[in-house]
C-alpha atoms as a PDB file:
ATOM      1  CA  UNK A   1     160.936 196.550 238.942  1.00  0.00           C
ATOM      2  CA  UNK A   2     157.200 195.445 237.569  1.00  0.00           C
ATOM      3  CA  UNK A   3     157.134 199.228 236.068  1.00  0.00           C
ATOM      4  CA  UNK A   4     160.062 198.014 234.245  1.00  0.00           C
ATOM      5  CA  UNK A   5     158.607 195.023 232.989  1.00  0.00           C
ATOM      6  CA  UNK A   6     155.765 196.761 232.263  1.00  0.00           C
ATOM      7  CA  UNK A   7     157.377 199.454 229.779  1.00  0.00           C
ATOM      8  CA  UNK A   8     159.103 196.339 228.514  1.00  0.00           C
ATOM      9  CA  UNK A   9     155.563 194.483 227.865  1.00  0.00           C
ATOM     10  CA  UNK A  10     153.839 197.909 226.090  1.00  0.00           C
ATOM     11  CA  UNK A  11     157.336 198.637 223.983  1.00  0.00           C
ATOM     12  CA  UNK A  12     156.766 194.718 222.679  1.00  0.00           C
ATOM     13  CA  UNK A  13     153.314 195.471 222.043  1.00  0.00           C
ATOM     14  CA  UNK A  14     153.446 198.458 220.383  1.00  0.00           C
ATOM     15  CA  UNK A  15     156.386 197.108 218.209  1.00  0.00           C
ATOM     16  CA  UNK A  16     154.213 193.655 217.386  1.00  0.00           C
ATOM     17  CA  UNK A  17     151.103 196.387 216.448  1.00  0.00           C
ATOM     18  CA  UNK A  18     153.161 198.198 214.427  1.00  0.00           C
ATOM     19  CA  UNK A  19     155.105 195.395 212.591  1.00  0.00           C
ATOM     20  CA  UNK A  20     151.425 193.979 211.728  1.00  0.00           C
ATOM     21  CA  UNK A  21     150.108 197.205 210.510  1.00  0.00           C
ATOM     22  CA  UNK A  22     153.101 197.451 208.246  1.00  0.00           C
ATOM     23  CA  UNK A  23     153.150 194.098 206.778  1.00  0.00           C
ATOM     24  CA  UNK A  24     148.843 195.106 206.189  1.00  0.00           C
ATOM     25  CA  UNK A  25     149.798 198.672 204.402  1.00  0.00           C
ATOM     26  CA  UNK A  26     152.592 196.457 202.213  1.00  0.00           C
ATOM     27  CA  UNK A  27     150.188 194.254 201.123  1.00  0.00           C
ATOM     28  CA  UNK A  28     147.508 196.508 199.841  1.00  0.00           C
ATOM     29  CA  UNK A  29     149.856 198.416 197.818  1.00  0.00           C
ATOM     30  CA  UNK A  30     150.861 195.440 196.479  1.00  0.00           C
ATOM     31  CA  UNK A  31     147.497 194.235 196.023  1.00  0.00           C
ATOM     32  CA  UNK A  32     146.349 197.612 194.409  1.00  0.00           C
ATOM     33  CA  UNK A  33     149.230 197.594 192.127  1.00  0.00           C
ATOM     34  CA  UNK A  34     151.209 200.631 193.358  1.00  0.00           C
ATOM     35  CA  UNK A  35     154.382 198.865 194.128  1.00  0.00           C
ATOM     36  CA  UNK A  36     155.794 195.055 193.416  1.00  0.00           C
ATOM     37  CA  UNK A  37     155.504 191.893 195.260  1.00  0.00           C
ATOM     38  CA  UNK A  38     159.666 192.451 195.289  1.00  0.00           C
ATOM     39  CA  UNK A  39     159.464 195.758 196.666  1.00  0.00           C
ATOM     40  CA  UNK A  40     156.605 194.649 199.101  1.00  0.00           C
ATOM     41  CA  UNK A  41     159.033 192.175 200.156  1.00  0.00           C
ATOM     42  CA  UNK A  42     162.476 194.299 200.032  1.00  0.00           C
ATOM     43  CA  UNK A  43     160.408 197.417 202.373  1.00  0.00           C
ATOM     44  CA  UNK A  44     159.075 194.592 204.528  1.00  0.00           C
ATOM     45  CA  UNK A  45     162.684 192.896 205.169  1.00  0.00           C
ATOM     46  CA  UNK A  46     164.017 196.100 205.917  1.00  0.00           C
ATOM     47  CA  UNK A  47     161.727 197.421 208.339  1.00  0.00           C
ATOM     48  CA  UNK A  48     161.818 193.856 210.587  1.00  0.00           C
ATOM     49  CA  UNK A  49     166.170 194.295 209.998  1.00  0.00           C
ATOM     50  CA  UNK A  50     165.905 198.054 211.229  1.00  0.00           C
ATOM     51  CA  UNK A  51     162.867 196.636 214.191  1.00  0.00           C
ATOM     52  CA  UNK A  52     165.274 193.899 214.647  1.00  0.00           C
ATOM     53  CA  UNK A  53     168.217 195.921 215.348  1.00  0.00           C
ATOM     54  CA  UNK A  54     166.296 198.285 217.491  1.00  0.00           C
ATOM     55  CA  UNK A  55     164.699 196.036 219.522  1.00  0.00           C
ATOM     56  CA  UNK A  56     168.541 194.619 220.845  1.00  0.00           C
ATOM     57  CA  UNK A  57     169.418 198.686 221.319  1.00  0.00           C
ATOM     58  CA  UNK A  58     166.490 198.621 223.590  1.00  0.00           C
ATOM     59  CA  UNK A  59     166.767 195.414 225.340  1.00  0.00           C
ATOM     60  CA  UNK A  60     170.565 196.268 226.157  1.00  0.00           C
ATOM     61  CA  UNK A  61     169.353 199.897 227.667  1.00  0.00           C
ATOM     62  CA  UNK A  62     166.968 197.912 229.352  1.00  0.00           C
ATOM     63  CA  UNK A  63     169.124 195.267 230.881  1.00  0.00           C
ATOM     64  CA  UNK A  64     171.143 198.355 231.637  1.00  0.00           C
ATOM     65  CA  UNK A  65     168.957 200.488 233.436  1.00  0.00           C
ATOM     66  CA  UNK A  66     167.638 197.355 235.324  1.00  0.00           C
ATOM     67  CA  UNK A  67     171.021 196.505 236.975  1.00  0.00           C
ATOM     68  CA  UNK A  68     171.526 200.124 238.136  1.00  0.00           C
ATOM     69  CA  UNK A  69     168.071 200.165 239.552  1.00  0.00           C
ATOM     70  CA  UNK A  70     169.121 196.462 241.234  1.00  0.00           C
ATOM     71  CA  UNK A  71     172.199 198.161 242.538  1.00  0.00           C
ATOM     72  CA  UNK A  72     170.433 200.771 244.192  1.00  0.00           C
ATOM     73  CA  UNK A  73     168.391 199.018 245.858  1.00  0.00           C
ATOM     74  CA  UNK A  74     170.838 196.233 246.851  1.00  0.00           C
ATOM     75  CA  UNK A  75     172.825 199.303 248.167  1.00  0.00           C
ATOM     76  CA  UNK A  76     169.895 200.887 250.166  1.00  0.00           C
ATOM     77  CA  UNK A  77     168.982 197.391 251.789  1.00  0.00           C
ATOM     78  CA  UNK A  78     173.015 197.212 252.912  1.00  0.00           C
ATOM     79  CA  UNK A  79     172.052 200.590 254.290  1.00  0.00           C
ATOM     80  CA  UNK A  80     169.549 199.210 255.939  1.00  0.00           C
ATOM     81  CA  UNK A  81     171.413 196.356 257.104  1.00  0.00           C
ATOM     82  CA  UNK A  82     174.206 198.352 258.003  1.00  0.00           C
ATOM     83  CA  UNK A  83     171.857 201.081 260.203  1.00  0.00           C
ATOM     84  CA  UNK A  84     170.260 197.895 262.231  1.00  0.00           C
ATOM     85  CA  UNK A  85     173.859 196.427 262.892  1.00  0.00           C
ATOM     86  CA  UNK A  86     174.904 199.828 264.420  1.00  0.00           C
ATOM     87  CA  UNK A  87     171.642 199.536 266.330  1.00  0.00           C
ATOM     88  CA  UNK A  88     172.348 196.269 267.511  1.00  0.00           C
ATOM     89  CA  UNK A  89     175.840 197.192 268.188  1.00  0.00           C
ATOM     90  CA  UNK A  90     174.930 200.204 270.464  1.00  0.00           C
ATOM     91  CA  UNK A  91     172.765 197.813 272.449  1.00  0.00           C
ATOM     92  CA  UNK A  92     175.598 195.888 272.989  1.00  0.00           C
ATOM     93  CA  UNK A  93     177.579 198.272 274.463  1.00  0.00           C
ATOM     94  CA  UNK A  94     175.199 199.984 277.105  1.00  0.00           C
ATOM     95  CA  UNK A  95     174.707 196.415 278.167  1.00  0.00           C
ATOM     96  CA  UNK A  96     178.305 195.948 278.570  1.00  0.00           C
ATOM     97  CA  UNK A  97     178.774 199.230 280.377  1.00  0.00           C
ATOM     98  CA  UNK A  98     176.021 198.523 282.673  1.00  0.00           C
ATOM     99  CA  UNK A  99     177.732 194.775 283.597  1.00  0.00           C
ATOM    100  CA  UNK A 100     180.758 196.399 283.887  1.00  0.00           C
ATOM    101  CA  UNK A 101     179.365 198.796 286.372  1.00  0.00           C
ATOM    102  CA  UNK A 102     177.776 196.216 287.876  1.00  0.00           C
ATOM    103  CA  UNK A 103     180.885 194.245 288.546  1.00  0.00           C
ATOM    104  CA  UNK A 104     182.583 197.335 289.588  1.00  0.00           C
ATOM    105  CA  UNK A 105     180.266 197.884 292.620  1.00  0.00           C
ATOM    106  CA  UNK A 106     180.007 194.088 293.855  1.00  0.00           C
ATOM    107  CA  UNK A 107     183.732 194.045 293.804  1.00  0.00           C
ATOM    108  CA  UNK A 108     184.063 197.587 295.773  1.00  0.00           C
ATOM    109  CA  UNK A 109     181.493 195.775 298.375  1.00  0.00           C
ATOM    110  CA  UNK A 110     183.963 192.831 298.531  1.00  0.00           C
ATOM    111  CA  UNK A 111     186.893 194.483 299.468  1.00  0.00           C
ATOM    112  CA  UNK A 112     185.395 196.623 302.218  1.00  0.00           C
END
């Protein structure tokens, strides 16, 4: 699970870098005259719509993938849980074999 919050922590990062490093390359055209403050604007707004929009793709995969990998392992400890139960279970029963054999041979004393 921490590897999956640790994609999750470099996949905000690198989207936080690159949203920064747009908004920088925007401005400079602007600055240098090569596009308008509109367009600046306009590309700027669309790339944080289309980040925007990608980001909630991701986080659903995310939340996705996380509650299979919960599943799993909630399934492997009932495994687990079921395994020891058997265990205990089987101990159970040699124990009640062996008092029933027990009994068995104090009542065939008894009766002779």
């Amino acid at each position: 699970m921490e590897i999956l919050k640790n994609i999750a922590y470099a996949g905000v990062g690198l989207a936080s870098l690159t949203s920064e490093k747009v908004k920088e390359t925007i401005n400079e055209l602007v600055e240098k005259g090569m596009i308008s403050d509109t367009e600046g604007k306009k590309i700027v707004d669309e790339f944080f719509n289309s980040t925007e929009k990608k980001r909630e793709e991701f986080e659903n995969k995310f939340k996705v993938a996380s509650e299979k990998i919960t599943e799993k392992l909630a399934f492997l400890n009932k495994d687990k849980e079921i395994q020891e139960l058997n265990e205990k279970i089987n101990k159970l029963e040699i124990e009640l074999q062996k008092a029933k054999q027990s009994k068995e041979k104090k009542d065939t004393k008894t009766k002779k």
